[in-house]
N, C-alpha and C. Protein backbone atom coordinates (compact mmCIF):
# COMPACT_ATOMS: atom_id res chain seq x y z
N UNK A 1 39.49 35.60 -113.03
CA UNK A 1 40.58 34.71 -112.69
C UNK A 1 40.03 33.36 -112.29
N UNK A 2 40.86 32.29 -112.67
CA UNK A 2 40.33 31.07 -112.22
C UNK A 2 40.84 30.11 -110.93
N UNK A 3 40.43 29.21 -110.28
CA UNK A 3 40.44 29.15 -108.92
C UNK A 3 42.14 28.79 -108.78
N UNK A 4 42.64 27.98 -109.86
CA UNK A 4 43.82 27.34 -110.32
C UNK A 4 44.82 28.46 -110.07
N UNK A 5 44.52 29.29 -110.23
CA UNK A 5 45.71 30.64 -110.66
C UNK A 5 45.37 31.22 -108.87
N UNK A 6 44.23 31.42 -108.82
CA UNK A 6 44.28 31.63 -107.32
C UNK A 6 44.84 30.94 -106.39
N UNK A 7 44.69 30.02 -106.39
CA UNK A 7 45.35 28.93 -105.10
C UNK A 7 46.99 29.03 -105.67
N UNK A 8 47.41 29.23 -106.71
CA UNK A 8 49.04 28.94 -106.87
C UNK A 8 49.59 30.29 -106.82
N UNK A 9 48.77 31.60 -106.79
CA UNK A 9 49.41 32.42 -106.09
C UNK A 9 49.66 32.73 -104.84
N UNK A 10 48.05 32.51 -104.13
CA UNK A 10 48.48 32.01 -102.50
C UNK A 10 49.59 30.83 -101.85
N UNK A 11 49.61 30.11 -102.83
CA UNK A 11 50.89 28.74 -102.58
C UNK A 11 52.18 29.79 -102.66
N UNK A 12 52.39 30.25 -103.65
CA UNK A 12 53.57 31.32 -103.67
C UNK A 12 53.86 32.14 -102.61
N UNK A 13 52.68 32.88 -102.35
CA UNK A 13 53.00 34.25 -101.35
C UNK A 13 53.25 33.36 -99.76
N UNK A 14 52.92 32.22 -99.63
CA UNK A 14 53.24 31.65 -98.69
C UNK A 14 54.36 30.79 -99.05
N UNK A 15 54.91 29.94 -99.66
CA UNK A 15 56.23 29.90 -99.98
C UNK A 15 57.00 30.85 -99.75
N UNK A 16 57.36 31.99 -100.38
CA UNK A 16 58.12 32.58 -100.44
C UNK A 16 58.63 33.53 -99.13
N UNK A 17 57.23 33.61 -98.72
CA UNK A 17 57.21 33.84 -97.39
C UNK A 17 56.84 35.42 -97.01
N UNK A 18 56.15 35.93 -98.01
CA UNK A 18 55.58 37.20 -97.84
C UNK A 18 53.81 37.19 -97.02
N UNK A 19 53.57 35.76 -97.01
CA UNK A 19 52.25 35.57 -96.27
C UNK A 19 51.26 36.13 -96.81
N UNK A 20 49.87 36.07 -96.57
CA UNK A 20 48.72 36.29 -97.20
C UNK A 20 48.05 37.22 -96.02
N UNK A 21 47.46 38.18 -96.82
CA UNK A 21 46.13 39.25 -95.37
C UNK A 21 45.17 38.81 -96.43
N UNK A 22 44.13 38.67 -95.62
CA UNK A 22 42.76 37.71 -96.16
C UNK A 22 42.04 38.72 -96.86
N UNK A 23 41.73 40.70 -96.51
CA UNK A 23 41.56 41.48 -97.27
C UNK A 23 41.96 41.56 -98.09
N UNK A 24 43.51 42.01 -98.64
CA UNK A 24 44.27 42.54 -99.94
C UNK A 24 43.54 41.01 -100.42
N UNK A 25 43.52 39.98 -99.81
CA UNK A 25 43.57 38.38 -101.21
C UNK A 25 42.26 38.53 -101.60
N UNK A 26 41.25 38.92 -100.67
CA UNK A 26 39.60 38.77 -101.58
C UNK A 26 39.87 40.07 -102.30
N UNK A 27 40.05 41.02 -102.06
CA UNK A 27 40.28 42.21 -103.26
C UNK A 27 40.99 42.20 -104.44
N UNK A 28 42.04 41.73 -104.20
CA UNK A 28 43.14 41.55 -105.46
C UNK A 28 42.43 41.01 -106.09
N UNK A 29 42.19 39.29 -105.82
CA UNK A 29 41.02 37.96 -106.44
C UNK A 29 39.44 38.45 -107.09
N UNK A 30 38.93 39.39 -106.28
CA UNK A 30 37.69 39.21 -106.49
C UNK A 30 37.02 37.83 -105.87
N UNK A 31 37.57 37.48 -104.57
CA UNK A 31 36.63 36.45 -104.11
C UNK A 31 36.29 36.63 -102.72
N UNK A 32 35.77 35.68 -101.92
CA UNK A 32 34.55 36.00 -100.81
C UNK A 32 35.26 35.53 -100.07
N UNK A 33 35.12 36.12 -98.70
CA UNK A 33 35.85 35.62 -97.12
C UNK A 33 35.64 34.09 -97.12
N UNK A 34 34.47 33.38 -97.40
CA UNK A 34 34.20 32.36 -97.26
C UNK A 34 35.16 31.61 -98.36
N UNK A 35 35.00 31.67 -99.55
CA UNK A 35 36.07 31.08 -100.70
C UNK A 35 37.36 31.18 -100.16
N UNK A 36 38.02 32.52 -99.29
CA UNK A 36 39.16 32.35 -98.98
C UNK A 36 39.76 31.16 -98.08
N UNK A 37 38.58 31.26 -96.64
CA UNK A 37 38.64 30.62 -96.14
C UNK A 37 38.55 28.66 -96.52
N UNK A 38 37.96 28.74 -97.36
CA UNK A 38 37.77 27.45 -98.08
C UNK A 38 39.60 27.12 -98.88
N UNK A 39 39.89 27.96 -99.41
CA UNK A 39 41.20 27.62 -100.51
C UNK A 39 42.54 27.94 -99.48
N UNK A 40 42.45 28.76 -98.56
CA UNK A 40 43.53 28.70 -97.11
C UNK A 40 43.05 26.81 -96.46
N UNK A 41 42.20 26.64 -96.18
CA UNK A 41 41.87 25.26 -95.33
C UNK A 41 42.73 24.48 -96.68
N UNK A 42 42.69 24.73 -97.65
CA UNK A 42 43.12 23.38 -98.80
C UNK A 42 44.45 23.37 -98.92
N UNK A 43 44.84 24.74 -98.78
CA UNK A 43 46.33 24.65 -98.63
C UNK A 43 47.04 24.44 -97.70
N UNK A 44 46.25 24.55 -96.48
CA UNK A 44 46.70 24.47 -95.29
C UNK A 44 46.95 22.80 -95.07
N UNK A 45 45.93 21.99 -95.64
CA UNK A 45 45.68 20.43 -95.74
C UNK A 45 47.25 19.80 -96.45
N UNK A 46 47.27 20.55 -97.76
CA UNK A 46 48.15 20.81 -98.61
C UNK A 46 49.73 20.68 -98.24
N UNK A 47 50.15 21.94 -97.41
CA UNK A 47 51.11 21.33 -96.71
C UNK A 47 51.47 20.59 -95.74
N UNK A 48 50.35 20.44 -94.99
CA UNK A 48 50.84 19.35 -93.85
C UNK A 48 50.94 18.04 -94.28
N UNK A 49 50.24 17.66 -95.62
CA UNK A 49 50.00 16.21 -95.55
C UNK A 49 51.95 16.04 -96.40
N UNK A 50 52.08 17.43 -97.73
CA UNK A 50 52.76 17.27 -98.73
C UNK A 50 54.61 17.61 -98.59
N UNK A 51 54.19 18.59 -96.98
CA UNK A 51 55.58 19.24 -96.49
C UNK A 51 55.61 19.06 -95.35
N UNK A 52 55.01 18.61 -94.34
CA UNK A 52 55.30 18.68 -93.07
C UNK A 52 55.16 20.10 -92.68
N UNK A 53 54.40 20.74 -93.24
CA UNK A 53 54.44 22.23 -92.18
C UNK A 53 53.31 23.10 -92.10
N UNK A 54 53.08 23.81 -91.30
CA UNK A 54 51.94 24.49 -91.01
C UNK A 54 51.30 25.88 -90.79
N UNK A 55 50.34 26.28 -91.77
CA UNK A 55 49.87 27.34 -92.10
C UNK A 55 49.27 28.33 -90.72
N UNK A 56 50.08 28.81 -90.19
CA UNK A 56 49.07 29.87 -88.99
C UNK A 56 48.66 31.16 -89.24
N UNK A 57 48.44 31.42 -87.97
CA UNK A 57 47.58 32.83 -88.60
C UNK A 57 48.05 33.79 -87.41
N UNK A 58 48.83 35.00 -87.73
CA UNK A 58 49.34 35.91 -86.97
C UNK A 58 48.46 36.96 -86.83
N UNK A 59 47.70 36.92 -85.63
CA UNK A 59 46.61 38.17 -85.81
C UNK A 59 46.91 39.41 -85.07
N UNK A 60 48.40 39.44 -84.68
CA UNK A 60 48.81 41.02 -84.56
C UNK A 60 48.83 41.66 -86.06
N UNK A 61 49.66 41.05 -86.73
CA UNK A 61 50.03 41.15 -88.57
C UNK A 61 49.02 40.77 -89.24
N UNK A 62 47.55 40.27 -88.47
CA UNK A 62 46.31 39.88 -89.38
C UNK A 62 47.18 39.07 -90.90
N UNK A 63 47.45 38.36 -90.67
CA UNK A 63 48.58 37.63 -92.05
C UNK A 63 48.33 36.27 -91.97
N UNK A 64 48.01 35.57 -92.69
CA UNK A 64 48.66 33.83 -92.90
C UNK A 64 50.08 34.03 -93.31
N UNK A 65 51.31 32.82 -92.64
CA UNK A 65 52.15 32.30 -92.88
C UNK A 65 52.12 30.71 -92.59
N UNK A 66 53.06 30.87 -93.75
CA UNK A 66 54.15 29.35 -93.67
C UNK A 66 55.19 29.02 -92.27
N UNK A 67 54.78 28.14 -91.24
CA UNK A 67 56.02 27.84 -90.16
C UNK A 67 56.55 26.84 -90.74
C-alpha cells in the first residue's frame, strides 16, 4: 500500500469518527509505530491549520479522535 492511500484512510476513520488504535493501523497498513506516529503528527498539523480542530488521544480507549 502506498503512503497516499494510508494517510486518506486514517483522514476517513477520523472524519467519520470511528478513530484510529495505533495497533489495528500498523497491522492493517503494514507500517511501523514510528511511521504512524509520523502520518498521525501530519494529520494532526492537517487539521488544525485546514479545520480548526484537534486530533487527541484517548488512552482509556487507547484511540486517536477527531474533537
Amino acid at each position: 500500500m502506498n503512503k497516499s492511500y494510508i494517510l486518506l484512510q486514517m483522514y476517513d476513520a477520523l472524519r467519520l469518527g470511528s478513530g484510529i488504535k495505533i495497533n489495528d493501523c500498523c497491522n492493517a497498513y503494514g507500517i511501523s509505530v514510528a511511521t504512524f506516529g509520523r502520518d498521525i503528527s501530519f494529520l494532526r498539523a492537517y487539521f488544525s491549520e485546514m479545520h480548526g480542530r484537534e486530533i487527541v488521544y484517548a488512552a482509556k480507549m487507547e484511540i486517536y479522535m477527531l474533537k
